[in-house]
Protein backbone atom coordinates (compact mmCIF):
# COMPACT_ATOMS: atom_id res chain seq x y z
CA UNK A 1 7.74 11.55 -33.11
CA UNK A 2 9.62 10.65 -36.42
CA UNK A 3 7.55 10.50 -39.53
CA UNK A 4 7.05 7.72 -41.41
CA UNK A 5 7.47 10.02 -44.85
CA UNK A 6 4.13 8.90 -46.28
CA UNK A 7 1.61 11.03 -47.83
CA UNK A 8 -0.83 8.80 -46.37
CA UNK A 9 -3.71 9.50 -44.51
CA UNK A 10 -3.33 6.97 -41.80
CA UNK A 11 0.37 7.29 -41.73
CA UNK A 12 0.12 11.00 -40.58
CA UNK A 13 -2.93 10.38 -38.37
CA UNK A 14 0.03 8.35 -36.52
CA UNK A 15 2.54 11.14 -36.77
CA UNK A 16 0.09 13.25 -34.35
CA UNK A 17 -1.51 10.46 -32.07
CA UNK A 18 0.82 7.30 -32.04
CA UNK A 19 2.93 8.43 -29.60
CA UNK A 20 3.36 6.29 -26.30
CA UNK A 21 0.49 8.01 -23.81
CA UNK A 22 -1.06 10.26 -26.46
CA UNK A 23 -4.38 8.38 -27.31
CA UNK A 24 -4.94 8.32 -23.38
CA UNK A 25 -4.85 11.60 -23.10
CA UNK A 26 -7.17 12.46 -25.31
CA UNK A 27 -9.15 9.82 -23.97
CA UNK A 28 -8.92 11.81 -20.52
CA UNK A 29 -9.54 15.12 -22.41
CA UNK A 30 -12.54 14.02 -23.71
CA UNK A 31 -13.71 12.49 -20.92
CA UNK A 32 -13.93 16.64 -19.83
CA UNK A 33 -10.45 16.58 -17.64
CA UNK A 34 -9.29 20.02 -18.44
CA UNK A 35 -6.13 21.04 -16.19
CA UNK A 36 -2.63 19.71 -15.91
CA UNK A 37 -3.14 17.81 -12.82
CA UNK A 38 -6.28 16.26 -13.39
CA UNK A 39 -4.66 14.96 -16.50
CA UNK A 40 -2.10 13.04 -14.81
CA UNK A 41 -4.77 12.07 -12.12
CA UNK A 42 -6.35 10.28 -14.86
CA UNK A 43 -3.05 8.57 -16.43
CA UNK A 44 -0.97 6.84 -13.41
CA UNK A 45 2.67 6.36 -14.47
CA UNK A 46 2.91 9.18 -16.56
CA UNK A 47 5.78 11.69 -15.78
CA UNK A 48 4.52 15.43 -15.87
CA UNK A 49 7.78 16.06 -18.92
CA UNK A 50 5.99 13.73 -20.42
CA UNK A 51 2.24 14.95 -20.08
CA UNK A 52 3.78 18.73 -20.80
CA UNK A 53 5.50 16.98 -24.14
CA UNK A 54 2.70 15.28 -25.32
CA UNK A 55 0.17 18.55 -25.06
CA UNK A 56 2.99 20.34 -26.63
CA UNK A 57 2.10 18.22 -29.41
CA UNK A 58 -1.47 18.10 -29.71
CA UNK A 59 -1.42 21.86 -29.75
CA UNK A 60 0.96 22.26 -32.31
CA UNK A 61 -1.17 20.13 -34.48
CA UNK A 62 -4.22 21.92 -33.88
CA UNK A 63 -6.05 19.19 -31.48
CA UNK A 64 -5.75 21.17 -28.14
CA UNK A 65 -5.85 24.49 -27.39
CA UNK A 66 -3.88 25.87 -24.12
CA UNK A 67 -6.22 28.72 -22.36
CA UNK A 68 -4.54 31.01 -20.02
CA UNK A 69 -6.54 31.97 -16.82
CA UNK A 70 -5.51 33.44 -13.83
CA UNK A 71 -4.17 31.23 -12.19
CA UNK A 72 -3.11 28.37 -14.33
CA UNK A 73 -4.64 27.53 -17.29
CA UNK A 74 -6.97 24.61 -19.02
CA UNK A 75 -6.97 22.78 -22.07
CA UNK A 76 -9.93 22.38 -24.87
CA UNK A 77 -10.24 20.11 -27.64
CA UNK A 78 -10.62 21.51 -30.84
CA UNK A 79 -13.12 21.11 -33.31
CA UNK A 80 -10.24 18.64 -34.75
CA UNK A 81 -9.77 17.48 -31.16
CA UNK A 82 -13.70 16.45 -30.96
CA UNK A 83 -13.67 14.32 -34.04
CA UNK A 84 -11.79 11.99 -32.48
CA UNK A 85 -14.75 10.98 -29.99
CA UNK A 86 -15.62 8.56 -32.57
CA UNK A 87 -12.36 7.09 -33.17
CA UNK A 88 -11.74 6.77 -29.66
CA UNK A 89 -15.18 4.90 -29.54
CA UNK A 90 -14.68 2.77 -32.27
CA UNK A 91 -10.59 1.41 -30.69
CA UNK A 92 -12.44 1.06 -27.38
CA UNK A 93 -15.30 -1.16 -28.82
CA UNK A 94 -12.81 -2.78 -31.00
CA UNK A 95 -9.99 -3.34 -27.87
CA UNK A 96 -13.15 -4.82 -25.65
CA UNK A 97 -13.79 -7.24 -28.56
CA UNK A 98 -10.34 -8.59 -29.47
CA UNK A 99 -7.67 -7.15 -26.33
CA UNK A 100 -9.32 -7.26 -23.05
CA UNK A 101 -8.19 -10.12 -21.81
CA UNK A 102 -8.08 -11.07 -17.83
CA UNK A 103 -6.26 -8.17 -16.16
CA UNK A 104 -3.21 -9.11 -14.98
CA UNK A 105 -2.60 -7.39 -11.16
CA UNK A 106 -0.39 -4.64 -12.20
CA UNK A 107 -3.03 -2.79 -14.87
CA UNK A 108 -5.57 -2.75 -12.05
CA UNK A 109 -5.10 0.64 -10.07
CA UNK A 110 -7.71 1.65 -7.80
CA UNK A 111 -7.59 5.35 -7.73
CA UNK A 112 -7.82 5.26 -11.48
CA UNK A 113 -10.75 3.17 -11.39
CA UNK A 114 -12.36 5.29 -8.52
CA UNK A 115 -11.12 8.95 -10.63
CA UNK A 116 -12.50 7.10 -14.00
CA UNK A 117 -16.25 6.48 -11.71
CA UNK A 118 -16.46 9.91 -10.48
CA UNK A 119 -16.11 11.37 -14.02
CA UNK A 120 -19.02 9.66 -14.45
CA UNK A 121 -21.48 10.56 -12.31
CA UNK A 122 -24.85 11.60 -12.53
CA UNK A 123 -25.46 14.56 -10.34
CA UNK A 124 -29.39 13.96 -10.56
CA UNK A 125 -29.27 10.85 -8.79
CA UNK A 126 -26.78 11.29 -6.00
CA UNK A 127 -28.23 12.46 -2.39
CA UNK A 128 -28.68 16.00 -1.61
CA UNK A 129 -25.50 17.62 0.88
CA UNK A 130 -22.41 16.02 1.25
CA UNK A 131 -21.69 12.31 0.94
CA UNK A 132 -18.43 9.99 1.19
CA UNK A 133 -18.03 6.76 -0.04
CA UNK A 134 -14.88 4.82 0.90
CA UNK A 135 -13.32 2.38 -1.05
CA UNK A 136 -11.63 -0.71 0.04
CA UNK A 137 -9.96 -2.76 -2.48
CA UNK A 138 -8.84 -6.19 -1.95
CA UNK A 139 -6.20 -8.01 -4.12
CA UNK A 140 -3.65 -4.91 -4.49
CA UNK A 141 -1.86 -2.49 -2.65
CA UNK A 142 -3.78 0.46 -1.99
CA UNK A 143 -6.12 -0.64 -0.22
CA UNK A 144 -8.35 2.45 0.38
CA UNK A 145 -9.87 5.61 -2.25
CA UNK A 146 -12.15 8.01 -0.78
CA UNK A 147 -14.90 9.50 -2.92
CA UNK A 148 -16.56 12.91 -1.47
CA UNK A 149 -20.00 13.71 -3.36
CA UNK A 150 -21.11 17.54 -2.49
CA UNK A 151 -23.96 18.66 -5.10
CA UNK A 152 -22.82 18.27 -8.25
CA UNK A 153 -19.27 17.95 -7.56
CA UNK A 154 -17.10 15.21 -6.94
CA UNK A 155 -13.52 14.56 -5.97
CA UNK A 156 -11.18 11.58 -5.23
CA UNK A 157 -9.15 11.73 -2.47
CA UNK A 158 -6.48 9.65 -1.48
CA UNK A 159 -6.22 10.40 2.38
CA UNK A 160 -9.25 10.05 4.61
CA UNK A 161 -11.39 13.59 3.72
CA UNK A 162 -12.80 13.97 7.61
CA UNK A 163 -15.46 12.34 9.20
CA UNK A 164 -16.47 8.45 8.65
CA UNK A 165 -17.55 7.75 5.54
CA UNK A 166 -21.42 7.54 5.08
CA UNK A 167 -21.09 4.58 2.93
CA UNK A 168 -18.30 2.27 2.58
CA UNK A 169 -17.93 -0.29 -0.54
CA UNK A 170 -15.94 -3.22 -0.29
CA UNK A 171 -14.69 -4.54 -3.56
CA UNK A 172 -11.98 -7.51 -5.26
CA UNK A 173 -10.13 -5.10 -7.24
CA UNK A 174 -10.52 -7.36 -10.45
CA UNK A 175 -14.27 -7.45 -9.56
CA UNK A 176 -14.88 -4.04 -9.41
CA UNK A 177 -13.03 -3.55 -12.60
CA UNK A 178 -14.62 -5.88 -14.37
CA UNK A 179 -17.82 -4.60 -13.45
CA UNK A 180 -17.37 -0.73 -14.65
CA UNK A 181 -15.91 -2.33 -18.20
CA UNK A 182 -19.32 -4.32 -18.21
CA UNK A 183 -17.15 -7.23 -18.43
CA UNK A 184 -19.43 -8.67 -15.72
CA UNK A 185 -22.97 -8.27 -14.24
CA UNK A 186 -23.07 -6.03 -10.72
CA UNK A 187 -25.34 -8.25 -9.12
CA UNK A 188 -23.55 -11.24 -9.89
CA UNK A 189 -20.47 -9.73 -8.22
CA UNK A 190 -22.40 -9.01 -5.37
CA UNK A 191 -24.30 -12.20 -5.08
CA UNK A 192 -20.80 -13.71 -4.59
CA UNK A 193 -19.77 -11.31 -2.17
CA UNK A 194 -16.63 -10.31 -3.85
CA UNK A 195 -18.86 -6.55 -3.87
CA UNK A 196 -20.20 -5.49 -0.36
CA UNK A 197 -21.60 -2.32 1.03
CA UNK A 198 -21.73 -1.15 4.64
CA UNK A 199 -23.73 2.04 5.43
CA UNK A 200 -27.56 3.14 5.69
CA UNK A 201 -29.68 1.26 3.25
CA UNK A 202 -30.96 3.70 1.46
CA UNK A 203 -27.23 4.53 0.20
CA UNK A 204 -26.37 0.96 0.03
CA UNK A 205 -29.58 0.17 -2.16
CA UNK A 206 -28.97 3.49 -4.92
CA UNK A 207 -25.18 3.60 -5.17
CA UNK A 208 -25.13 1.88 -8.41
CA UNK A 209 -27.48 4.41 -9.49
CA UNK A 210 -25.12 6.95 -8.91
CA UNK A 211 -23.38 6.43 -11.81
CA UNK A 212 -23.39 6.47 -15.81
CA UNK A 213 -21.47 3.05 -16.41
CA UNK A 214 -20.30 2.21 -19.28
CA UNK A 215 -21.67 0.98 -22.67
CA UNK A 216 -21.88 -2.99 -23.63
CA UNK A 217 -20.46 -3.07 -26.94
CA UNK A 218 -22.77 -5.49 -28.83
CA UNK A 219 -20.27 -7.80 -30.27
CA UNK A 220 -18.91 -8.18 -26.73
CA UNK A 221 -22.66 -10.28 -25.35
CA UNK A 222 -21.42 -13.67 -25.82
CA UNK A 223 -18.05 -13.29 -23.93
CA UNK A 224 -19.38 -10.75 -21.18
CA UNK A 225 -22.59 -13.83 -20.48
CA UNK A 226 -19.76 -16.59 -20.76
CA UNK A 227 -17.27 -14.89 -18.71
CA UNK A 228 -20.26 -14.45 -16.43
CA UNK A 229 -21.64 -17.75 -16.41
CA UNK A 230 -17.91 -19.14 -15.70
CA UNK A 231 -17.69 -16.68 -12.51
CA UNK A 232 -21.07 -18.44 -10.95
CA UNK A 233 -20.05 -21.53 -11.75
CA UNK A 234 -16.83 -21.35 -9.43
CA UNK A 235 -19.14 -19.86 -7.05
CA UNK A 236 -21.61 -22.55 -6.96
CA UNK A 237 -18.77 -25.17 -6.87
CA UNK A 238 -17.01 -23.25 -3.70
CA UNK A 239 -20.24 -23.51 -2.06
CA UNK A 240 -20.74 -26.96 -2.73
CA UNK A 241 -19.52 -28.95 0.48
């Protein structure tokens, strides 16, 4: 990245993290993604000369650190690197308040909504053995993400993992979204049936249990209940004969 040629704090905070694709991955990095490939997992549309450029970076300026293992290797934040957990926290209660807007079709991606949930789970809470959950999204074009639970592991896979799926979650894309950035209630979703399970009911009851979702911020209440309160109302009027 060019400098700016200021001898200014936020000026050369820039010079290390203002680059196109750089705050995301150290959003993914501290989200505890750790090799090459789970990095671009996490960031759809990135090109791997890019991801490879961008770490480059960060390691030059003392963010990331590259650790060699046979085979491959893994990146670790550095004490520097963990500092910016905060910062991170602070743009993402600050883009909720004044950038989220309604998502337009093309920033909704359902593997990356499906990878970001399974980052995210709590391994206390999920069943015991091995359970898959398939996705199927409405209102884009891939239509189906598989999640495979075994202990406390989880991975994404884009290709049917084997047998049928012991529980299967049918979801608007926009919904579903909308939902894991608390931009809407679950139950409300699901009350309008744009969120639907299929599968035993114990599964069906606990899935959203399965997961650590993600924090409110508190300036965001007021829009989150009137966005809310707008969605039921269209319901209510559909159902109105």
């Amino acid at each position: 990245m060019r400098s700016y040629h200021q001898y200014c704090p936020i000026a050369m905070a820039a010079e290390v993290l203002g680059d196109r694709w750089t705050l995301l991955i150290v959003r993914e990095l501290l989200a505890g993604s750790v090799r090459f490939n789970e990095l671009q997992r996490g960031l759809p549309g990135i090109s791997r000369s890019v991801l490879a450029q961008r770490l480059r970076l960060l390691q030059r300026e003392g963010v990331v650190v590259r650790v060699e293992e046979t085979p491959g290797c893994r990146y670790e934040m550095t004490p520097a690197g963990r500092e910016l957990e905060g910062v991170l926290a602070t743009f993402s209660h600050w883009g909720a308040r004044w950038a989220l807007r309604e998502p337009r079709p093309e920033q909704l991606d359902p593997a990356r909504l499906v990878w970001a949930m399974h980052r995210r789970l709590r391994p206390d809470r999920v069943p015991e053995g091995r359970t898959v959950v398939e996705f199927r999204f409405y209102g884009c074009r891939r239509e189906r993400v598989w999640l495979v639970i075994e202990g406390r592991k989880a991975s994404v896979c884009l290709k049917p993992p084997g047998p049928e799926p012991d529980l299967v979650i049918t979801a608007a894309i926009e919904s579903l979204y909308l939902v894991w950035l608390r931009q809407l209630p679950l139950d409300g979703e699901i009350r309008a049936g744009r969120i639907r399970t299929e599968g035993p009911w114990p599964l069906a009851r606990a899935w959203p249990d399965w997961f650590a979702w993600r924090d409110l911020p508190p300036a965001m209440t007021a829009d989150w209940q009137g966005r809310a309160e707008k969605r039921e109302l269209a319901v209510t009027e559909e159902a109105t004969p």
